[in-house]
Protein backbone atom coordinates (compact mmCIF):
# COMPACT_ATOMS: atom_id res chain seq x y z
CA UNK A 1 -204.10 147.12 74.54
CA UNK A 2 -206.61 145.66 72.28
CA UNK A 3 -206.82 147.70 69.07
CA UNK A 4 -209.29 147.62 66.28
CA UNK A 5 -207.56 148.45 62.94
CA UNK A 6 -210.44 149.38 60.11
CA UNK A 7 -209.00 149.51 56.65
CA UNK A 8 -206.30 147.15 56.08
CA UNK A 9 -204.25 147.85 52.63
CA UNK A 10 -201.13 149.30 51.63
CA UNK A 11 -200.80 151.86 54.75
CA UNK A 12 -203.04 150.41 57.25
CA UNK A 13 -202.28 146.52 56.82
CA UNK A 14 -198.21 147.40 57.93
CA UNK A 15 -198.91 149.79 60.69
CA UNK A 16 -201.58 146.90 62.05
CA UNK A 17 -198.63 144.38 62.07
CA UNK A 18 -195.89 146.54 63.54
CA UNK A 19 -198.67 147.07 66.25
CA UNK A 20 -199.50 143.53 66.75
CA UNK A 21 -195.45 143.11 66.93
CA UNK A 22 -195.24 145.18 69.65
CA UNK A 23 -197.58 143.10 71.89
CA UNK A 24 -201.26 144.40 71.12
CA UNK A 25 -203.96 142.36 70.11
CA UNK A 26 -205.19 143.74 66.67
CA UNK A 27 -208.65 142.98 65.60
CA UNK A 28 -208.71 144.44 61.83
CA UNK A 29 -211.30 144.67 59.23
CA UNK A 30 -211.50 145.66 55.34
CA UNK A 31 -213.95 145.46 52.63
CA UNK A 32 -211.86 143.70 51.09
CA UNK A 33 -210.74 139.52 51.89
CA UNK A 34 -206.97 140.67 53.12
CA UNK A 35 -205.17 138.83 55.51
CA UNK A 36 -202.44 140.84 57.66
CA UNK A 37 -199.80 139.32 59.91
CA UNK A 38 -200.69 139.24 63.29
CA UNK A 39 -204.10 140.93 63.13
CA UNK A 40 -207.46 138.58 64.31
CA UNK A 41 -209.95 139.18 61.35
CA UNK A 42 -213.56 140.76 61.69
CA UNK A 43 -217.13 140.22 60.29
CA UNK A 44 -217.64 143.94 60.33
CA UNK A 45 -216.67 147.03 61.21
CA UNK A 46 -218.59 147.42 64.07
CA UNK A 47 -217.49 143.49 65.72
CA UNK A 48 -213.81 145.31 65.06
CA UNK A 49 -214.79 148.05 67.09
CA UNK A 50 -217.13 147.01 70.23
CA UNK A 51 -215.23 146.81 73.04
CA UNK A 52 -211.96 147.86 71.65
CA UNK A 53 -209.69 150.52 73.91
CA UNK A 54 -208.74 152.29 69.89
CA UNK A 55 -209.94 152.13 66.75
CA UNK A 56 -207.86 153.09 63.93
CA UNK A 57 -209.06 153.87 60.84
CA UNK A 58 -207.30 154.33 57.72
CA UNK A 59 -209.42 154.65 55.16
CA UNK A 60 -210.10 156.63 50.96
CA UNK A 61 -211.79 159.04 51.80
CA UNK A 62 -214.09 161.43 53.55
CA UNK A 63 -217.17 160.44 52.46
CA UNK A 64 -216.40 156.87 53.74
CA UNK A 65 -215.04 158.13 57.20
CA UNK A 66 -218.89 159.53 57.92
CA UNK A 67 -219.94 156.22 57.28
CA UNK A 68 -217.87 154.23 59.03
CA UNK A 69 -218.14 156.58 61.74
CA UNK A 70 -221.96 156.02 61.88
CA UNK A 71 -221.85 152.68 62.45
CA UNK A 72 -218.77 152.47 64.63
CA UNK A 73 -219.08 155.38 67.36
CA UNK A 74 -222.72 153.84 68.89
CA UNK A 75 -220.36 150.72 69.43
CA UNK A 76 -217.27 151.96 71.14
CA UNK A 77 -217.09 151.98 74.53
CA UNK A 78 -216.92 155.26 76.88
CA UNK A 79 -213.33 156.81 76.87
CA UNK A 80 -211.78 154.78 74.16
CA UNK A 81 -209.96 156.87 71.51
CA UNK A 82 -211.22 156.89 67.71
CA UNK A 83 -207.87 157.62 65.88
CA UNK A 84 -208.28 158.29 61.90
CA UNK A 85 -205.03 158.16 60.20
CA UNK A 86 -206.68 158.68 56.83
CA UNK A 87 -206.29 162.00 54.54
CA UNK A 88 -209.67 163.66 54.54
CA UNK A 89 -211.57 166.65 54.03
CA UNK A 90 -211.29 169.32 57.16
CA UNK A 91 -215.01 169.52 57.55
CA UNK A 92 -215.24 165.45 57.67
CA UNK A 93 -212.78 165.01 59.98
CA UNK A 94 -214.27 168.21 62.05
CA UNK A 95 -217.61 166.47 61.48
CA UNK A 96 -216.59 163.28 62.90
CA UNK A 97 -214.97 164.53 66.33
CA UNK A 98 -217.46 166.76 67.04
CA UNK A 99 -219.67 163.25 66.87
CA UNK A 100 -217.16 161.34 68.93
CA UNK A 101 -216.58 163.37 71.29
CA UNK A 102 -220.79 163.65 72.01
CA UNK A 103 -220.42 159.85 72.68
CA UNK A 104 -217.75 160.05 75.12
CA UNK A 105 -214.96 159.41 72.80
CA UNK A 106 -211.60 160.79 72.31
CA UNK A 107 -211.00 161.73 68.35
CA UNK A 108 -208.04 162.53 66.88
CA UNK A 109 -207.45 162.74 63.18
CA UNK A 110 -203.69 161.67 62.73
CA UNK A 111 -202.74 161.52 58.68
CA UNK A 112 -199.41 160.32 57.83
CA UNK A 113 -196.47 160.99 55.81
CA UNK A 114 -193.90 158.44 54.46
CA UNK A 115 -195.73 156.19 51.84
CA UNK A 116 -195.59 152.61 51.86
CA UNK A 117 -192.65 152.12 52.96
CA UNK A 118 -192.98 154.42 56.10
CA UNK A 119 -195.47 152.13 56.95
CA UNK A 120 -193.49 148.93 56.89
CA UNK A 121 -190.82 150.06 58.67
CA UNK A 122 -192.62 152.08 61.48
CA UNK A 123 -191.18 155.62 60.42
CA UNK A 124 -194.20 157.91 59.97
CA UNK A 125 -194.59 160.68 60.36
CA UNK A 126 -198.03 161.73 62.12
CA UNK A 127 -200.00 165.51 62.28
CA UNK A 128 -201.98 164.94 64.75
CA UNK A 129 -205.28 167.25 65.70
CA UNK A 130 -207.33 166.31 69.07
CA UNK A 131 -207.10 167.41 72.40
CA UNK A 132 -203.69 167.10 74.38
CA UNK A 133 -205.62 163.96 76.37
CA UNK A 134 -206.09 162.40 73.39
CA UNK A 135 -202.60 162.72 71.93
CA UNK A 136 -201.24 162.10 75.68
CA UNK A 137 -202.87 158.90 75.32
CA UNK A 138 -202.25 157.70 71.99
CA UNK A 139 -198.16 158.49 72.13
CA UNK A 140 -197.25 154.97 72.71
CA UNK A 141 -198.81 153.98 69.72
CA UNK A 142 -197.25 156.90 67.53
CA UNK A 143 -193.90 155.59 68.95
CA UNK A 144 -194.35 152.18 67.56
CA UNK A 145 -196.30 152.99 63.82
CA UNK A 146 -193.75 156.23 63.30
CA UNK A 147 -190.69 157.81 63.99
CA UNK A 148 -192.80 161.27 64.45
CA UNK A 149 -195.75 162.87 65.76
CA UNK A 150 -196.72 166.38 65.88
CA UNK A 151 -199.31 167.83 67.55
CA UNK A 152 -200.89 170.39 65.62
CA UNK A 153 -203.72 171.91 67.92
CA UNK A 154 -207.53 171.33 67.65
CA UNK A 155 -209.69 168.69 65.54
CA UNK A 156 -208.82 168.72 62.00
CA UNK A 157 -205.66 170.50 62.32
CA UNK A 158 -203.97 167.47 61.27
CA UNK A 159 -205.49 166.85 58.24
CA UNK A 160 -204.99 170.90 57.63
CA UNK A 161 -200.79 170.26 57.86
CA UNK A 162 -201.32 167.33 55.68
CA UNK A 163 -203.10 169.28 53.10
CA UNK A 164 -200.40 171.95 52.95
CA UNK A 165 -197.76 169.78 53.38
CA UNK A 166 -198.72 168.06 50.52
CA UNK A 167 -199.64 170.72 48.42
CA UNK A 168 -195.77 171.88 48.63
CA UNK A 169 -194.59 168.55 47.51
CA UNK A 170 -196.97 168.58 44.75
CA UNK A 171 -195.28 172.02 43.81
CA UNK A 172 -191.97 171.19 44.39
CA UNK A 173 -191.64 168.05 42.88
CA UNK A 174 -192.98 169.10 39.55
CA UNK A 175 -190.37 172.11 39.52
CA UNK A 176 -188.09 169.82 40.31
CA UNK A 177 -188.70 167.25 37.17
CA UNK A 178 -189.26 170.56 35.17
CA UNK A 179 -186.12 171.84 36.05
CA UNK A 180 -184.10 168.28 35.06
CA UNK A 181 -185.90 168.38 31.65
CA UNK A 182 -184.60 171.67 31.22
CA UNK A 183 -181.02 170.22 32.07
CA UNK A 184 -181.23 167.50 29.46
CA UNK A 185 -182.66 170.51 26.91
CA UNK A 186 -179.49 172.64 27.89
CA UNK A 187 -176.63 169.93 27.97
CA UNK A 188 -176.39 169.77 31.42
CA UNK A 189 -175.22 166.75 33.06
CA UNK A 190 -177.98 165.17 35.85
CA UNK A 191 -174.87 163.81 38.24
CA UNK A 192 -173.91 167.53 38.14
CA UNK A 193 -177.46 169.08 38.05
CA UNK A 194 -177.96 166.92 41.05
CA UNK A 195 -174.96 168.34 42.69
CA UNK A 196 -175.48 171.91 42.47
CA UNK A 197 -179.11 171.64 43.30
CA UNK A 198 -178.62 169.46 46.37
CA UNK A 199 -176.27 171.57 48.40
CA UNK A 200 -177.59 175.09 47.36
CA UNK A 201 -180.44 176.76 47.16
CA UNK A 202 -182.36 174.55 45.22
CA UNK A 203 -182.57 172.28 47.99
CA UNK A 204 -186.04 170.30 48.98
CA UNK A 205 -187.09 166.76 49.74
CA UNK A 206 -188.20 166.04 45.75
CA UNK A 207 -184.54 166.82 45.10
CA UNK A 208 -182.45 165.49 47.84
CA UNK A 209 -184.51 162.32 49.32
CA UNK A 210 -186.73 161.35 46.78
CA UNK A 211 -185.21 162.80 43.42
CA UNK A 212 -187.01 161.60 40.52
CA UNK A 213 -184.00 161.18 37.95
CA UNK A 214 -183.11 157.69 37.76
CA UNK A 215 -179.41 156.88 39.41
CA UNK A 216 -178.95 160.19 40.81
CA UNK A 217 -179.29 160.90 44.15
CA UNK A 218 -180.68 158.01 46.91
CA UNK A 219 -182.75 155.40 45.74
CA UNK A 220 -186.23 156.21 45.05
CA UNK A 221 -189.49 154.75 42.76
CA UNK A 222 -187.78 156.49 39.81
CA UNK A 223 -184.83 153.63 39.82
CA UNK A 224 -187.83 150.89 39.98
CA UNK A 225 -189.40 151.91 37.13
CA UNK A 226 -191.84 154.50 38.75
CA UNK A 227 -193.33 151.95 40.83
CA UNK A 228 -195.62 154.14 43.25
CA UNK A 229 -194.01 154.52 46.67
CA UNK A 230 -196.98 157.43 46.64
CA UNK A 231 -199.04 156.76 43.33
CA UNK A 232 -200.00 160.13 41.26
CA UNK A 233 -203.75 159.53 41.86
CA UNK A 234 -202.75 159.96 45.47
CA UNK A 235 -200.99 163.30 45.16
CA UNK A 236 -204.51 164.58 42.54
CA UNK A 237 -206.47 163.57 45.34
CA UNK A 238 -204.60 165.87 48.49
CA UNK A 239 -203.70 168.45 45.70
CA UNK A 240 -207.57 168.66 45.58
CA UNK A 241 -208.30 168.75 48.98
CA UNK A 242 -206.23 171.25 49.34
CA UNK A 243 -207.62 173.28 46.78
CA UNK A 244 -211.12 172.77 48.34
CA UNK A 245 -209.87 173.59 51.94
CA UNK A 246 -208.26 177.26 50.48
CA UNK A 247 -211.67 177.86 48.69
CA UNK A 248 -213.21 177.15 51.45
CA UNK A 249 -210.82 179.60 53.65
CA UNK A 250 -210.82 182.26 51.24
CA UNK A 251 -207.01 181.38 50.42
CA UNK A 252 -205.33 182.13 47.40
CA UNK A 253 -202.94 179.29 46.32
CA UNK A 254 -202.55 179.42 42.59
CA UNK A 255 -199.08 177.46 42.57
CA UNK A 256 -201.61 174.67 44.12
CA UNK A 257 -204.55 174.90 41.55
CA UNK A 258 -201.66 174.80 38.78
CA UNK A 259 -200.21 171.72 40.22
CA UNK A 260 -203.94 170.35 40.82
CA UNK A 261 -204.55 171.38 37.12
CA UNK A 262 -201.27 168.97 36.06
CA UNK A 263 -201.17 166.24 37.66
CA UNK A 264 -205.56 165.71 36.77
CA UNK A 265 -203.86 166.00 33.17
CA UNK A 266 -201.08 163.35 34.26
CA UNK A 267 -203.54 161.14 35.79
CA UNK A 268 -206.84 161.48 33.83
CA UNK A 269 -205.88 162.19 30.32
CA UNK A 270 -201.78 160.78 29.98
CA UNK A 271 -200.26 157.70 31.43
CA UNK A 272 -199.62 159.02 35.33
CA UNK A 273 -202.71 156.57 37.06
CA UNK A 274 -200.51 153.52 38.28
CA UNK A 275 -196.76 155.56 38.26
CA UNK A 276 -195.48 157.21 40.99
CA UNK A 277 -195.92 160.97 41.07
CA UNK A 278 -192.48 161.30 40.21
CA UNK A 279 -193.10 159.99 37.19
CA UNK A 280 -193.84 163.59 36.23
CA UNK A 281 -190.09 163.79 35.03
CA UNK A 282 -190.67 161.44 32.11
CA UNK A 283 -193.60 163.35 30.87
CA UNK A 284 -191.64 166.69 30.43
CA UNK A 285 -189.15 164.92 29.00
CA UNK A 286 -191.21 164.34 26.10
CA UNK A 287 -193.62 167.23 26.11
CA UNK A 288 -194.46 170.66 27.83
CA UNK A 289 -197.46 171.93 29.41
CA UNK A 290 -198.88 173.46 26.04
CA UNK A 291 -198.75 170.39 23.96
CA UNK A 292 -201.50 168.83 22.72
């Protein structure tokens, strides 16, 4: 199949590979000069995209999809399927089927979960919104780039399951780091901590597969120093979305706008741009929300 891959960094140079690896030819192109195993580069966007059977994109942000888009659709040919894997607005990614499918096309919006790593090593997990065509179509591909795709109904409802999704972890993962700095406060052990919280009711994925204690639990960014596996900019910008999307819906999600409020402290006014958004854990170690 001959694939055109637009937007070639952390996420989308990986997945590009592990599809080239599996026998497609990859045409790829980025603003920026990147070279990625096993993908021919483009001039352009467009050259990427003309004559391709899918385009992927994977790309910052909404306002950037519409633009791509613009140039890209008028060059695609009839039938071929424009698959965004980035995390976008609703309304852009709405926006953007609604002007593939008038050219023939077959959009999907497909974000992903599982970081950099996910990407590497092919595990993803995909939400995918499109028509059951589209999706039918595109499997193969979700096989190779993931371990997981779920097909969550009409355009945009992928980028909907990401935005909730994500707007959990954002919740969780800061109760869970508040909840270890309480531990220290109270002379409670982490190991321990750990162990309660893991098997009972305190259960979640910011605990048990991605805890942000150093040396407790699997290994995550926390034992690398924070490194980001997903960088705290990352989580402001979905927490964000997802505050515009329940605006938008006339949804009331004030866990959400607290954790949106916290980690545009973490990011904009402490040390959080560059850490991973675990990195919340050392920041209540050392002070609470109402400290100056």
């Amino acid at each position: 199949m001959n694939i055109a891959f637009i937007g070639l960094g952390n996420m989308g140079g990986p997945m590009a590979t592990n599809l080239s690896r599996a026998g497609h030819h990859v045409t790829g192109f980025d603003t920026a000069s990147v070279t990625v195993e096993g993908v021919t580069n483009a001039s352009t966007a467009t050259e990427a995209a003309s004559g391709a059977d899918i385009v992927i994109t994977m790309l910052p942000n909404g306002a950037i999809l519409r633009s791509v888009a613009n140039g890209i659709i008028p060059e695609m040919k009839p039938g071929a399927i424009f698959l965004d894997c980035s995390t976008v607005d609703v309304d852009s990614a709405r926006s953007v089927a609604d002007q593939a499918n008038a050219a023939g096309l077959l959009p999907l919006d497909a974000p992903v979960s599982g970081g950099i790593g996910g990407a590497a090593a092919g595990t993803l997990t995909f939400m995918v919104g499109g028509s059951d065509h589209a999706f039918a179509k595109a499997s193969p591909l979700f096989e190779v780039m993931g371990q997981k795709a779920v097909h969550c109904g009409k355009s945009g409802n992928g980028q909907a399951a990401k935005i909730c999704n994500n707007m959990i972890l954002g919740v969780t993962m800061i109760a869970t780091c508040e909840a270890f700095a309480l531990a220290d406060k109270l002379g409670l052990d982490r190991q321990a901590m750990f162990d309660v919280v893991s098997t009972s009711s305190g259960y979640s994925w910011s605990m048990n597969a991605y805890c942000p204690a150093p040396g407790i639990g699997p290994k995550s960014p926390a034992d690398n120093g924070y490194a980001p596996g997903f960088a705290s900019e990352l989580m402001l910008k979905d927490l964000r979305l997802s505050q515009q999307a329940a605006e938008a819906a006339d949804a009331d999600t004030p866990m959400g706008q607290a954790a949106t409020d916290l980690y545009q402290r973490f990011v904009e006014e402490e040390d959080g741009k560059g850490r991973d958004f675990s990195a919340m854990l050392p920041r209540f170690e050392s002070r609470g929300w109402g400290d100056d």
